[in-house]
PDB file of N, CA and C in Angstrom:
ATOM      1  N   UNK A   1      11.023  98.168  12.727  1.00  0.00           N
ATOM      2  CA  UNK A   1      11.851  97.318  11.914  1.00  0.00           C
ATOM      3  C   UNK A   1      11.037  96.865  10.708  1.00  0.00           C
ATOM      4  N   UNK A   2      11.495  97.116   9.219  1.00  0.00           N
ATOM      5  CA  UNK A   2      10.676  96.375   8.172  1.00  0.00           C
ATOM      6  C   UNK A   2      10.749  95.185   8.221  1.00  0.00           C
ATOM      7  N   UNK A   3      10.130  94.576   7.221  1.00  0.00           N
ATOM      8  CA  UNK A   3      10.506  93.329   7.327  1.00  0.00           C
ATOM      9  C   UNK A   3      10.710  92.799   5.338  1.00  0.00           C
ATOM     10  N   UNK A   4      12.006  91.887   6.156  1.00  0.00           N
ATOM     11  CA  UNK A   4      12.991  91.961   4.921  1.00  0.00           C
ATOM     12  C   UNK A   4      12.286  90.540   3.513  1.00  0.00           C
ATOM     13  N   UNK A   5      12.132  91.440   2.821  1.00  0.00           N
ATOM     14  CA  UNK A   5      11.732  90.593   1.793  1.00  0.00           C
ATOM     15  C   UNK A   5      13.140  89.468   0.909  1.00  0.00           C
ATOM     16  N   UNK A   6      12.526  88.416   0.392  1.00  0.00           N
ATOM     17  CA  UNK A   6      13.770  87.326  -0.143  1.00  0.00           C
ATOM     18  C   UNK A   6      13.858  88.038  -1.300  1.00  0.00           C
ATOM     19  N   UNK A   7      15.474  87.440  -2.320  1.00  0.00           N
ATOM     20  CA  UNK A   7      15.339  87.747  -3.253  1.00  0.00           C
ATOM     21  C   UNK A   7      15.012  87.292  -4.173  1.00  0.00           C
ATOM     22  N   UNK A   8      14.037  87.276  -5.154  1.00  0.00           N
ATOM     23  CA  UNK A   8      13.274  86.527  -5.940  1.00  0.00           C
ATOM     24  C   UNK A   8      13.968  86.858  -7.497  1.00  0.00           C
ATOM     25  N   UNK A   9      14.714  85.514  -7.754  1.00  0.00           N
ATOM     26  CA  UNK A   9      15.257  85.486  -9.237  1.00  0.00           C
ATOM     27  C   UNK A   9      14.337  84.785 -10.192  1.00  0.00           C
ATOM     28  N   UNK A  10      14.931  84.409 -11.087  1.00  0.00           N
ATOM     29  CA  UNK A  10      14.823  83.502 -12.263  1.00  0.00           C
ATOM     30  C   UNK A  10      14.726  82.246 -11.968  1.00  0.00           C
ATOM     31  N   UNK A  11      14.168  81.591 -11.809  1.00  0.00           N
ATOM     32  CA  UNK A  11      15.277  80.076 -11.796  1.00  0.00           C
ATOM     33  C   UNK A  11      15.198  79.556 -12.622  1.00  0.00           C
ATOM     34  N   UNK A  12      16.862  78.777 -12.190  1.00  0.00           N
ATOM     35  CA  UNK A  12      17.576  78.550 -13.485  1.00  0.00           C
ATOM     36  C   UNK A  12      17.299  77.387 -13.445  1.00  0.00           C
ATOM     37  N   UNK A  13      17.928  76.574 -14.634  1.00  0.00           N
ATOM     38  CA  UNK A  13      17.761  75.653 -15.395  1.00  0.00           C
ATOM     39  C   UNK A  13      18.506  74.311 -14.209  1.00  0.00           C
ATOM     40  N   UNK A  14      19.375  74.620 -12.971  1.00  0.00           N
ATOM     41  CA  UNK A  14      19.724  73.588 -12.703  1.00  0.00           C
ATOM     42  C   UNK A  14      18.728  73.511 -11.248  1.00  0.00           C
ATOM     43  N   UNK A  15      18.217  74.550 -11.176  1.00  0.00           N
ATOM     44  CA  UNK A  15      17.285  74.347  -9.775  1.00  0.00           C
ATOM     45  C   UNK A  15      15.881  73.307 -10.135  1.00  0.00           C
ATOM     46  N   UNK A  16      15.603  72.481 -11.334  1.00  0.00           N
ATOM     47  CA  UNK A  16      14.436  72.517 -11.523  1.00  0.00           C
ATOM     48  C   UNK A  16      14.927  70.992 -12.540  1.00  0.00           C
ATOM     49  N   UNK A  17      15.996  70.306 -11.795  1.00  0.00           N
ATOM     50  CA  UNK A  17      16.529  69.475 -13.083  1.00  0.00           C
ATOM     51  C   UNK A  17      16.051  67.776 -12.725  1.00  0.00           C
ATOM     52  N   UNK A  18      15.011  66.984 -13.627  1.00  0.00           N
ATOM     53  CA  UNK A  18      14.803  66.020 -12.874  1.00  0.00           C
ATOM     54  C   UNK A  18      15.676  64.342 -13.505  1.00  0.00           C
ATOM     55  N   UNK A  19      16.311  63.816 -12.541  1.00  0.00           N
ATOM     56  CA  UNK A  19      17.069  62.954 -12.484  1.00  0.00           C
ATOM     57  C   UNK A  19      16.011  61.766 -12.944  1.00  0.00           C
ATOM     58  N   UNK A  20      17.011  61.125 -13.791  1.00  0.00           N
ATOM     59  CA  UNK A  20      16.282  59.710 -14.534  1.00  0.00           C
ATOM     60  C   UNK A  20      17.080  58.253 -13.690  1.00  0.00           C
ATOM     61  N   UNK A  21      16.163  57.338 -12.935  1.00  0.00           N
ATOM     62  CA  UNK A  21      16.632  56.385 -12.383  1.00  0.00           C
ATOM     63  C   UNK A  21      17.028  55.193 -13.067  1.00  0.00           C
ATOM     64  N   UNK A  22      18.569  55.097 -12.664  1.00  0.00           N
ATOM     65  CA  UNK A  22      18.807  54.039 -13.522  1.00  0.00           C
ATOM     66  C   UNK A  22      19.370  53.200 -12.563  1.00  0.00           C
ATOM     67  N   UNK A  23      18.816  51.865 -12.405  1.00  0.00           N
ATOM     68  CA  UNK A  23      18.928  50.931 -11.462  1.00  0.00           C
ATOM     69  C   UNK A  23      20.636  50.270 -11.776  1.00  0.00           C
ATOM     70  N   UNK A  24      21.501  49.601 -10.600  1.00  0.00           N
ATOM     71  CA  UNK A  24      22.843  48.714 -11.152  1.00  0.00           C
ATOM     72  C   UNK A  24      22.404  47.732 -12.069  1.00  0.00           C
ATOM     73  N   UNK A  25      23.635  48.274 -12.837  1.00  0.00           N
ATOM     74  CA  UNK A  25      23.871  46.703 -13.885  1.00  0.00           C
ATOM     75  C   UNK A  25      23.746  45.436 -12.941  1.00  0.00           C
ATOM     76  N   UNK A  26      22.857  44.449 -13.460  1.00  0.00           N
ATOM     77  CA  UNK A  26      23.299  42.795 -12.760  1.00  0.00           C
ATOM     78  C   UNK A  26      22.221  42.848 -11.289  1.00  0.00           C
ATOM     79  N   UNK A  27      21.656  43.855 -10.926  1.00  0.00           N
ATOM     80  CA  UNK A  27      20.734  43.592  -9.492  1.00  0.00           C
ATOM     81  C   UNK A  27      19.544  43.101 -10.525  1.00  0.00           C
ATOM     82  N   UNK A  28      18.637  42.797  -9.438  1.00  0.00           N
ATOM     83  CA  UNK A  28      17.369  42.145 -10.002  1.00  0.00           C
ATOM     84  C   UNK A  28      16.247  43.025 -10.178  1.00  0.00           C
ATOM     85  N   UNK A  29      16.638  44.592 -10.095  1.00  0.00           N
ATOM     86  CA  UNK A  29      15.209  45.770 -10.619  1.00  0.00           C
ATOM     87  C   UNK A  29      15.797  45.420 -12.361  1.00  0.00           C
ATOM     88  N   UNK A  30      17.198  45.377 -12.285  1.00  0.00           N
ATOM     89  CA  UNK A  30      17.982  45.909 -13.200  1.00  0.00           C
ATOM     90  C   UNK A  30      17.903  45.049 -14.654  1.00  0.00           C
ATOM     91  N   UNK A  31      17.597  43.909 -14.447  1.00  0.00           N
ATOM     92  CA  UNK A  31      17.173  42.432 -15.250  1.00  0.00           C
ATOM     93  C   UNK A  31      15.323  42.615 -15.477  1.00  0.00           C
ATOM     94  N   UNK A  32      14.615  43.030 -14.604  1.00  0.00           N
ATOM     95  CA  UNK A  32      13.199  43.042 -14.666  1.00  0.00           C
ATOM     96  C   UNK A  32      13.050  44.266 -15.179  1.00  0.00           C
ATOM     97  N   UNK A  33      13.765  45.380 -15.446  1.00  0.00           N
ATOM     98  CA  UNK A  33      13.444  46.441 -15.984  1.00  0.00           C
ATOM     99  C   UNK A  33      13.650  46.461 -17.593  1.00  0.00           C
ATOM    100  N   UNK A  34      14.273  45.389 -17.649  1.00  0.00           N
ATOM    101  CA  UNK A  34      14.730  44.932 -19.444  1.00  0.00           C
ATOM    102  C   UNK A  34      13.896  44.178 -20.106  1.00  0.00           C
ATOM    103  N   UNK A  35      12.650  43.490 -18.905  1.00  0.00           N
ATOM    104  CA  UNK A  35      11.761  42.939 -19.433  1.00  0.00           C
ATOM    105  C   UNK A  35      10.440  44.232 -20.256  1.00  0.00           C
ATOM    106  N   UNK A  36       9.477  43.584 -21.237  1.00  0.00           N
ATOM    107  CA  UNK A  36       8.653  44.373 -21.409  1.00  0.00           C
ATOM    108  C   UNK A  36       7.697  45.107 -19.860  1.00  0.00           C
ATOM    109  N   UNK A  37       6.791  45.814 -20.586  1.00  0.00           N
ATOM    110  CA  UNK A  37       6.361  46.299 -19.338  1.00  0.00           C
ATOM    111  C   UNK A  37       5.099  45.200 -18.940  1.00  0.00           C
ATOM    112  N   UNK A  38       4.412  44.720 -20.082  1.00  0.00           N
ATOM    113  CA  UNK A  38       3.505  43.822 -19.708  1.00  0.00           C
ATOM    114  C   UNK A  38       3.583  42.168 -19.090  1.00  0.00           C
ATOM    115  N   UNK A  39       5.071  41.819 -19.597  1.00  0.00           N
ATOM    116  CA  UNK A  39       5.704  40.882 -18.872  1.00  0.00           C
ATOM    117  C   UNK A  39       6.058  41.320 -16.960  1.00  0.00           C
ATOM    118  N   UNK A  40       6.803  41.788 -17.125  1.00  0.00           N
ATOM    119  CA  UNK A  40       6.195  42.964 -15.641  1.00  0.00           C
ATOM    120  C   UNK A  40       4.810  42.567 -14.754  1.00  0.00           C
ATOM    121  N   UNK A  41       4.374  43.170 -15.664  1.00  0.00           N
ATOM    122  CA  UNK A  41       2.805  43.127 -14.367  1.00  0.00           C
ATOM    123  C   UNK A  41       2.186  42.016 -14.347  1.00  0.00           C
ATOM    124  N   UNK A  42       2.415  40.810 -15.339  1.00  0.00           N
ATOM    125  CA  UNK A  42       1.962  39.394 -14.924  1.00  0.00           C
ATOM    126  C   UNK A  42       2.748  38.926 -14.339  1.00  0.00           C
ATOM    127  N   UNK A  43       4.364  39.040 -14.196  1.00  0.00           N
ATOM    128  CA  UNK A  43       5.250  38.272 -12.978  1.00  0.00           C
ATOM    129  C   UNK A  43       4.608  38.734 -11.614  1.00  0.00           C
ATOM    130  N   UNK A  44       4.171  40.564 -11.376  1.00  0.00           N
ATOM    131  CA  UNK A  44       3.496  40.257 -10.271  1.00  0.00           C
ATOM    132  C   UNK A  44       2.111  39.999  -9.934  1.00  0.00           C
ATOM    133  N   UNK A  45       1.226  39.832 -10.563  1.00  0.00           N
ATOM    134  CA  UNK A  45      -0.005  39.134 -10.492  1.00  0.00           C
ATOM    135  C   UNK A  45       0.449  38.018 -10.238  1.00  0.00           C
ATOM    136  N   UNK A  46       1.136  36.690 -10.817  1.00  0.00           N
ATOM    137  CA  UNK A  46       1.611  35.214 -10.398  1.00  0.00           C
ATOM    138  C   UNK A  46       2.249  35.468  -9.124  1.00  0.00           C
ATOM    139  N   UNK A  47       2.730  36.365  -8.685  1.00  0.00           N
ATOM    140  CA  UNK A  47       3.031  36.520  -7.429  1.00  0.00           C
ATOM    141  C   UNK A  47       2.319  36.573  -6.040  1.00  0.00           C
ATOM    142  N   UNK A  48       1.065  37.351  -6.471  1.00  0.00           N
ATOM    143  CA  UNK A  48       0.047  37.285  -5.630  1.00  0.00           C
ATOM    144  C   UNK A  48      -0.523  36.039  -5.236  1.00  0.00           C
ATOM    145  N   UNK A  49      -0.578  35.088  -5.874  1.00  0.00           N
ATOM    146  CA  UNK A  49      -1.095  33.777  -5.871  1.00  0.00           C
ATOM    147  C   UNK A  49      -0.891  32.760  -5.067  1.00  0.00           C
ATOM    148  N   UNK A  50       0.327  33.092  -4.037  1.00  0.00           N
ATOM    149  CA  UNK A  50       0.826  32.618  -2.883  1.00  0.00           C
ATOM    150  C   UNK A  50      -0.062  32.938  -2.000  1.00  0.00           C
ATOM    151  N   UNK A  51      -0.913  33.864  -1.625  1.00  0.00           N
ATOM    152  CA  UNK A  51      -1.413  34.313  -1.020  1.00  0.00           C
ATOM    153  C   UNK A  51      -2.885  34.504  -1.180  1.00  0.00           C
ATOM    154  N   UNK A  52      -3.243  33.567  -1.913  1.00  0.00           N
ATOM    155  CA  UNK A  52      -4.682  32.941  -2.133  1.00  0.00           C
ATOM    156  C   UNK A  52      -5.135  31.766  -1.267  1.00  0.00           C
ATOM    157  N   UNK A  53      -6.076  32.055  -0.818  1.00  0.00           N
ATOM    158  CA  UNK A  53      -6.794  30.817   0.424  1.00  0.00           C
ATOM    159  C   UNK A  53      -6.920  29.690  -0.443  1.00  0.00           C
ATOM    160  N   UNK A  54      -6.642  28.492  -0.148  1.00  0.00           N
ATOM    161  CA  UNK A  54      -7.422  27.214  -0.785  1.00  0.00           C
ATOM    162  C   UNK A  54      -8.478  27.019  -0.339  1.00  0.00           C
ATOM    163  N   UNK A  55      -9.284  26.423  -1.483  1.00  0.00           N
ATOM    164  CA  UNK A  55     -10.759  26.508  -1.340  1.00  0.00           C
ATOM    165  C   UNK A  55     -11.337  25.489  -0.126  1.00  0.00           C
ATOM    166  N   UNK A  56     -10.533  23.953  -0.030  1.00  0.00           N
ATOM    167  CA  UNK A  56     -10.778  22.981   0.375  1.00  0.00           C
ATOM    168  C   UNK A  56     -10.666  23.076   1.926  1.00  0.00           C
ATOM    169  N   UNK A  57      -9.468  24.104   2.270  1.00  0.00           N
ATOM    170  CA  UNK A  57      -9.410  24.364   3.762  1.00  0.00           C
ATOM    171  C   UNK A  57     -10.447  24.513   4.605  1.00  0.00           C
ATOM    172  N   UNK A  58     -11.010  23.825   5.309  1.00  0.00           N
ATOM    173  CA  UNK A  58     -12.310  24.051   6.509  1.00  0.00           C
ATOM    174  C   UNK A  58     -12.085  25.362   7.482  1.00  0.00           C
ATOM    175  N   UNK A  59     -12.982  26.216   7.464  1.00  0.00           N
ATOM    176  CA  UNK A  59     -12.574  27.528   8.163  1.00  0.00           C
ATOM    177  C   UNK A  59     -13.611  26.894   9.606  1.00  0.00           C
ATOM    178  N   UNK A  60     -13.006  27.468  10.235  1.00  0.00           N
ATOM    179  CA  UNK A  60     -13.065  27.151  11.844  1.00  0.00           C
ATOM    180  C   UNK A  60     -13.731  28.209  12.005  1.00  0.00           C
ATOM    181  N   UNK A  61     -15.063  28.450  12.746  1.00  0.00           N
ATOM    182  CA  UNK A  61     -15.750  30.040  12.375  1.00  0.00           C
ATOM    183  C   UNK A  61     -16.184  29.916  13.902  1.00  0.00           C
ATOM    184  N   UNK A  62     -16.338  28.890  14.970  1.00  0.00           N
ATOM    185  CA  UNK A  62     -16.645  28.894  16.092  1.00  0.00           C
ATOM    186  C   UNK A  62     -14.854  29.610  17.270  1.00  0.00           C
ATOM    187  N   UNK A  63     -14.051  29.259  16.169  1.00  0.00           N
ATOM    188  CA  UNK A  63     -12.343  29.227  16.512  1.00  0.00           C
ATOM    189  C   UNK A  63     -11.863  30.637  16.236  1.00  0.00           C
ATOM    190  N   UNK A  64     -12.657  31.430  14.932  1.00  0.00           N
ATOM    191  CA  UNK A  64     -12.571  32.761  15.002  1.00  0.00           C
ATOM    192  C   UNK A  64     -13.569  33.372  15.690  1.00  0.00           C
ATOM    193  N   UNK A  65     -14.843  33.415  16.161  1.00  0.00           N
ATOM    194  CA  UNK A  65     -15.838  33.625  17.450  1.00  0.00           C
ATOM    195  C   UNK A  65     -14.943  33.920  18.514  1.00  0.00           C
ATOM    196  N   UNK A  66     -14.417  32.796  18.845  1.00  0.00           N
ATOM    197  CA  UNK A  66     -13.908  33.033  20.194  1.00  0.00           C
ATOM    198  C   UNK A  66     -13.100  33.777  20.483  1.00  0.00           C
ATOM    199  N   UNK A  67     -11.915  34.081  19.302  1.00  0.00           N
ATOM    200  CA  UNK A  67     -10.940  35.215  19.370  1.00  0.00           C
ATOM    201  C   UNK A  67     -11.505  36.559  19.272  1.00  0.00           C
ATOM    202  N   UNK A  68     -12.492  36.629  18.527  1.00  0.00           N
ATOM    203  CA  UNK A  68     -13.034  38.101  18.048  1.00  0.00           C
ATOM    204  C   UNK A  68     -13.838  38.662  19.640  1.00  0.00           C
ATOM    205  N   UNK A  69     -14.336  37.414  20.060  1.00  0.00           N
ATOM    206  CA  UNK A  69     -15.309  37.441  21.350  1.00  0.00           C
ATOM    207  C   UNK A  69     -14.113  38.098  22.678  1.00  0.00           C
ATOM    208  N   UNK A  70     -12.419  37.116  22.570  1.00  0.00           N
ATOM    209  CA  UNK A  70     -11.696  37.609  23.378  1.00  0.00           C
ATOM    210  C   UNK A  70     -10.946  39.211  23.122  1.00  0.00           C
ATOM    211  N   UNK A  71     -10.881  39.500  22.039  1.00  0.00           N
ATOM    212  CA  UNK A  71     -10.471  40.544  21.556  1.00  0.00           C
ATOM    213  C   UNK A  71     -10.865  41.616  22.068  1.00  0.00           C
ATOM    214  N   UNK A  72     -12.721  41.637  22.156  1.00  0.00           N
ATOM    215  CA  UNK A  72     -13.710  42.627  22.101  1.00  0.00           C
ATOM    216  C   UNK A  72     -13.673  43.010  23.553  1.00  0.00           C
ATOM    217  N   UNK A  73     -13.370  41.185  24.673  1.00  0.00           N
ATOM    218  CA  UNK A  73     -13.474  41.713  26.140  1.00  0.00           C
ATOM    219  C   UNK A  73     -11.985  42.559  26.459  1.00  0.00           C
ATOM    220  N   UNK A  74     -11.215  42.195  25.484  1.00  0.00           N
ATOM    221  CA  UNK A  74     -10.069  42.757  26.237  1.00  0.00           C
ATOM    222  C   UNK A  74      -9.824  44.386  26.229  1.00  0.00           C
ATOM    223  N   UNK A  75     -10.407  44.891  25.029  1.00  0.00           N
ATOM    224  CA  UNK A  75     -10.628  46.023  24.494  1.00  0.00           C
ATOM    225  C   UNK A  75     -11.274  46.607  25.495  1.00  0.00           C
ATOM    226  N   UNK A  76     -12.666  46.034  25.950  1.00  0.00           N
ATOM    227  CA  UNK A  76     -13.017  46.851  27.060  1.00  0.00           C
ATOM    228  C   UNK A  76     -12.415  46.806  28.053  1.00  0.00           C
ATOM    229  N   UNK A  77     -11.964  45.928  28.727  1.00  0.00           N
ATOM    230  CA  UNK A  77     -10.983  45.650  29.735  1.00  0.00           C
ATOM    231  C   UNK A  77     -10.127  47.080  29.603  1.00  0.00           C
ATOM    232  N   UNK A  78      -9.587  47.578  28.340  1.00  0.00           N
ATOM    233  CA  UNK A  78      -8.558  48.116  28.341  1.00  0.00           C
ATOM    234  C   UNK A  78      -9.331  49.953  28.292  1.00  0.00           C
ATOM    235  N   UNK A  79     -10.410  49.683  28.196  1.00  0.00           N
ATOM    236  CA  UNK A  79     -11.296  51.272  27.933  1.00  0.00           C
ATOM    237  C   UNK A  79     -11.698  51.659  29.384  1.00  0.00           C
ATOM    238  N   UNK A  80     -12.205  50.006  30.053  1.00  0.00           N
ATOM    239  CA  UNK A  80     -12.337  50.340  31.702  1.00  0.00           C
ATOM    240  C   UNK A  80     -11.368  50.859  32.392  1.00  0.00           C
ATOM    241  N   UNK A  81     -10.361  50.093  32.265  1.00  0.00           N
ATOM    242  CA  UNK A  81      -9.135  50.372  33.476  1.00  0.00           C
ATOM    243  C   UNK A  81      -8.736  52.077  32.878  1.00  0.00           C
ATOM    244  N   UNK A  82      -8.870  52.292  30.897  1.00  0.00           N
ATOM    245  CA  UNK A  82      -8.574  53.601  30.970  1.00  0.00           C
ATOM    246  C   UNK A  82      -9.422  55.019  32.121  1.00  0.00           C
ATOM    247  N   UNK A  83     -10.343  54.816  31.843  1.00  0.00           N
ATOM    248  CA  UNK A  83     -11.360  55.389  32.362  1.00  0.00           C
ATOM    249  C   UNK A  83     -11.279  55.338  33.655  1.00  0.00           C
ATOM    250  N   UNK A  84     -11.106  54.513  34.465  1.00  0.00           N
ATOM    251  CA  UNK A  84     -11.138  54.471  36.182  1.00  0.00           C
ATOM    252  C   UNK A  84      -9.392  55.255  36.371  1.00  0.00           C
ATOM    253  N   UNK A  85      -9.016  55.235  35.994  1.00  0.00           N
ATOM    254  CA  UNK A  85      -7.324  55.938  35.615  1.00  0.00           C
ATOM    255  C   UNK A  85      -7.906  57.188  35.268  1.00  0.00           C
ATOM    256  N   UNK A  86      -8.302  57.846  34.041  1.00  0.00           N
ATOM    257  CA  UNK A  86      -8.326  59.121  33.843  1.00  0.00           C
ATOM    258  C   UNK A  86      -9.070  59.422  35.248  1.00  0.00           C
ATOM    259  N   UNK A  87     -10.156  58.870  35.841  1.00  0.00           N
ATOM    260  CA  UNK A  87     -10.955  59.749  36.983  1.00  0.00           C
ATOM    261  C   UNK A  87     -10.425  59.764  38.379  1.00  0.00           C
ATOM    262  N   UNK A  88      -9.406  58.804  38.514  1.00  0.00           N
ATOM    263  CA  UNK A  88      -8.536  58.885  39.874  1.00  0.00           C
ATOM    264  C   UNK A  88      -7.710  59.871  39.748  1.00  0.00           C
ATOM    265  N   UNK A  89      -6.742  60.407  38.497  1.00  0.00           N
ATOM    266  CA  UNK A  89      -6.222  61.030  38.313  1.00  0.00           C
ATOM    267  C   UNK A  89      -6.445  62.467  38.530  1.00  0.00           C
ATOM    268  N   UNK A  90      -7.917  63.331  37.955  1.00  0.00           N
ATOM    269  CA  UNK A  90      -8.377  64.251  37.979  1.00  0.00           C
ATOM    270  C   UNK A  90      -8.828  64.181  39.381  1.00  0.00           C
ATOM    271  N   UNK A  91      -9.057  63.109  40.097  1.00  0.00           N
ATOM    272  CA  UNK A  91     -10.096  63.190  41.640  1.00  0.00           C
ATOM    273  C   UNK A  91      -8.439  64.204  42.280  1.00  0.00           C
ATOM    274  N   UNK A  92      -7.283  63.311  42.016  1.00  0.00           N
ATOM    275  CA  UNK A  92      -6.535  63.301  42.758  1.00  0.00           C
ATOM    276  C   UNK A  92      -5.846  64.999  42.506  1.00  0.00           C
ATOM    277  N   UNK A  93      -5.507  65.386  41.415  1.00  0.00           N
ATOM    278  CA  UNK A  93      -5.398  67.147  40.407  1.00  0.00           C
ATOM    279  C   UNK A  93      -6.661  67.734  41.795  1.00  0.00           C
ATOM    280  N   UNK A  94      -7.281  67.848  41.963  1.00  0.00           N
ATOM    281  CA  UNK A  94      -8.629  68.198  42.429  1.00  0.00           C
ATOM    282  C   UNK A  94      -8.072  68.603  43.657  1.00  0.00           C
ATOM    283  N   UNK A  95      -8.068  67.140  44.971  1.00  0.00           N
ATOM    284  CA  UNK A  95      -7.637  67.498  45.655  1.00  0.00           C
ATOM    285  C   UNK A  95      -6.523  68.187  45.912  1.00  0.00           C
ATOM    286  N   UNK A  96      -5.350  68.126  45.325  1.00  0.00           N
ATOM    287  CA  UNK A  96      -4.270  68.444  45.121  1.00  0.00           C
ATOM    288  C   UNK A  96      -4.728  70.077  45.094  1.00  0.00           C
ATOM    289  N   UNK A  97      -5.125  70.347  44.536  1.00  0.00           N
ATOM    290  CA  UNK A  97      -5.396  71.663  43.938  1.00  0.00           C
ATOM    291  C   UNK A  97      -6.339  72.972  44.890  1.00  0.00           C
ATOM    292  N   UNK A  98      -6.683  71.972  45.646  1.00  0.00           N
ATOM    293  CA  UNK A  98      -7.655  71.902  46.740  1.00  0.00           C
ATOM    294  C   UNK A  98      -7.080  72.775  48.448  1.00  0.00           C
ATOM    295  N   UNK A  99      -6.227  71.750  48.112  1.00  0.00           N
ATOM    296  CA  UNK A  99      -4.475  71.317  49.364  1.00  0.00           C
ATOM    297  C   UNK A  99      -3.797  72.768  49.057  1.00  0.00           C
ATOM    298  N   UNK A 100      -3.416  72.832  47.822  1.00  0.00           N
ATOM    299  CA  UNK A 100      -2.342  74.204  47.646  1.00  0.00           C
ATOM    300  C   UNK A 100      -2.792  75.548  47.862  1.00  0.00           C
ATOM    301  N   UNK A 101      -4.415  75.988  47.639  1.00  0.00           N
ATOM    302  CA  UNK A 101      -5.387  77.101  47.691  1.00  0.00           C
ATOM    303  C   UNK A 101      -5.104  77.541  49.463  1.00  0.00           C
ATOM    304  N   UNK A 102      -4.683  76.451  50.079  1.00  0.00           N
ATOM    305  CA  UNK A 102      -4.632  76.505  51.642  1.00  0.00           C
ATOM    306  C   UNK A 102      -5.958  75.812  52.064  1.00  0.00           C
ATOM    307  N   UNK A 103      -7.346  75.942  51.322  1.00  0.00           N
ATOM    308  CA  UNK A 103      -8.148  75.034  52.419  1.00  0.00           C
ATOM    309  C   UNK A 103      -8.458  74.144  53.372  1.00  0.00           C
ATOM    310  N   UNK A 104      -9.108  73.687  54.275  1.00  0.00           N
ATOM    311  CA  UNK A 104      -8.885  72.451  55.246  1.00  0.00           C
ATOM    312  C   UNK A 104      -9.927  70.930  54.744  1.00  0.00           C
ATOM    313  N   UNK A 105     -11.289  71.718  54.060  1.00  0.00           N
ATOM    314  CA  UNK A 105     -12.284  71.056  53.897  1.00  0.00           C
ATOM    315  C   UNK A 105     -12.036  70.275  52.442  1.00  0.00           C
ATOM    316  N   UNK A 106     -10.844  69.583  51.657  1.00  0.00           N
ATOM    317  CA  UNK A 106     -10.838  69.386  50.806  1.00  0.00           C
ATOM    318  C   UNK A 106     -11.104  67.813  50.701  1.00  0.00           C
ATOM    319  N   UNK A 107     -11.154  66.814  51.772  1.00  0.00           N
ATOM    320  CA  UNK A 107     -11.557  65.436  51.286  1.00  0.00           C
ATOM    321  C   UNK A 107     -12.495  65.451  52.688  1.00  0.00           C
ATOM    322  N   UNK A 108     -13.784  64.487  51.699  1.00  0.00           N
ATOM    323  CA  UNK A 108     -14.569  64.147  52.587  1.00  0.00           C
ATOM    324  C   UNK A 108     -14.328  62.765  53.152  1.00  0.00           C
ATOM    325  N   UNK A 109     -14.564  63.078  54.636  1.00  0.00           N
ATOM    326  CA  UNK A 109     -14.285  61.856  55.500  1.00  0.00           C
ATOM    327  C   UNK A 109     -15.844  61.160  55.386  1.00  0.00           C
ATOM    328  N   UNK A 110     -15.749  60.167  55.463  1.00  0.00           N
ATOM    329  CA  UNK A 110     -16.729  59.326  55.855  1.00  0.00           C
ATOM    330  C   UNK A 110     -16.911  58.916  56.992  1.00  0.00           C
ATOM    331  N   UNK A 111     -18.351  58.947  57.858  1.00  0.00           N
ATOM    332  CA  UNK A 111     -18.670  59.129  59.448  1.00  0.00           C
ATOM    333  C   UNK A 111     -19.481  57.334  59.329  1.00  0.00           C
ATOM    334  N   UNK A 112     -18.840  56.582  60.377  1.00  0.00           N
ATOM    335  CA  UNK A 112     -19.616  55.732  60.089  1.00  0.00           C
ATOM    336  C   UNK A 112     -20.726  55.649  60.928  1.00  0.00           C
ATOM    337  N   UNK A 113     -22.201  55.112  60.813  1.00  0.00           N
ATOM    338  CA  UNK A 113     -23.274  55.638  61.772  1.00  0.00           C
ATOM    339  C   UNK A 113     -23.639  54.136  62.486  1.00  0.00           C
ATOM    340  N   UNK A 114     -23.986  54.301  63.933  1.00  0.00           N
ATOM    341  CA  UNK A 114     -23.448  53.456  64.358  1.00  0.00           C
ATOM    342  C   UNK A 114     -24.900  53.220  64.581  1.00  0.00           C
TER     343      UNK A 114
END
């Protein structure tokens, strides 16, 4: 079987046509887009300014310690329990795998010595 090649034209003038965005009359792109462009980028710079720390605020740095400190145990918390999970899992694939081959000798018993 060949294999079928596309057909490769010209393209035309409407495959390649790029659309100019023009926001609704009366919305609020539509009012800020009538502004200059440099009026523009200082409305949003003054905007940012909400979101400036005050200087006077006392930062609590023993209050972020302790979160960063709980954060870090929980993280491991969450890497341990992964880890004891991935290796029960594979112990268990193992035996399993062990079981289906037909063998008998697949878990070791423990003898207690008296």
């Amino acid at each position: 079987m060949r294999p079928q090649r596309p057909i490769v034209s010209a393209p035309s003038e409407e495959e390649h046509r790029v659309l100019q965005f023009r926001p609704r009359p009366g919305s609020p792109l539509a009012q800020r887009m009538k502004q200059p462009p440099l009026a523009r980028r200082l409305e949003v710079a003054n905007d940012l300014s909400r979101y400036e720390r005050v200087p006077d605020e006392a930062v609590d740095y023993r209050q972020r310690m302790l979160a960063n400190v709980a954060a870090f145990a929980f993280t491991v918390a969450l890497l341990a329990i992964g880890i004891w999970l991935t290796m029960s899992i594979s112990e268990l694939r193992r035996t399993q795998d062990c079981v289906l081959m037909g063998r008998h000798d697949c878990v070791q018993i423990a003898v207690p010595h008296n």
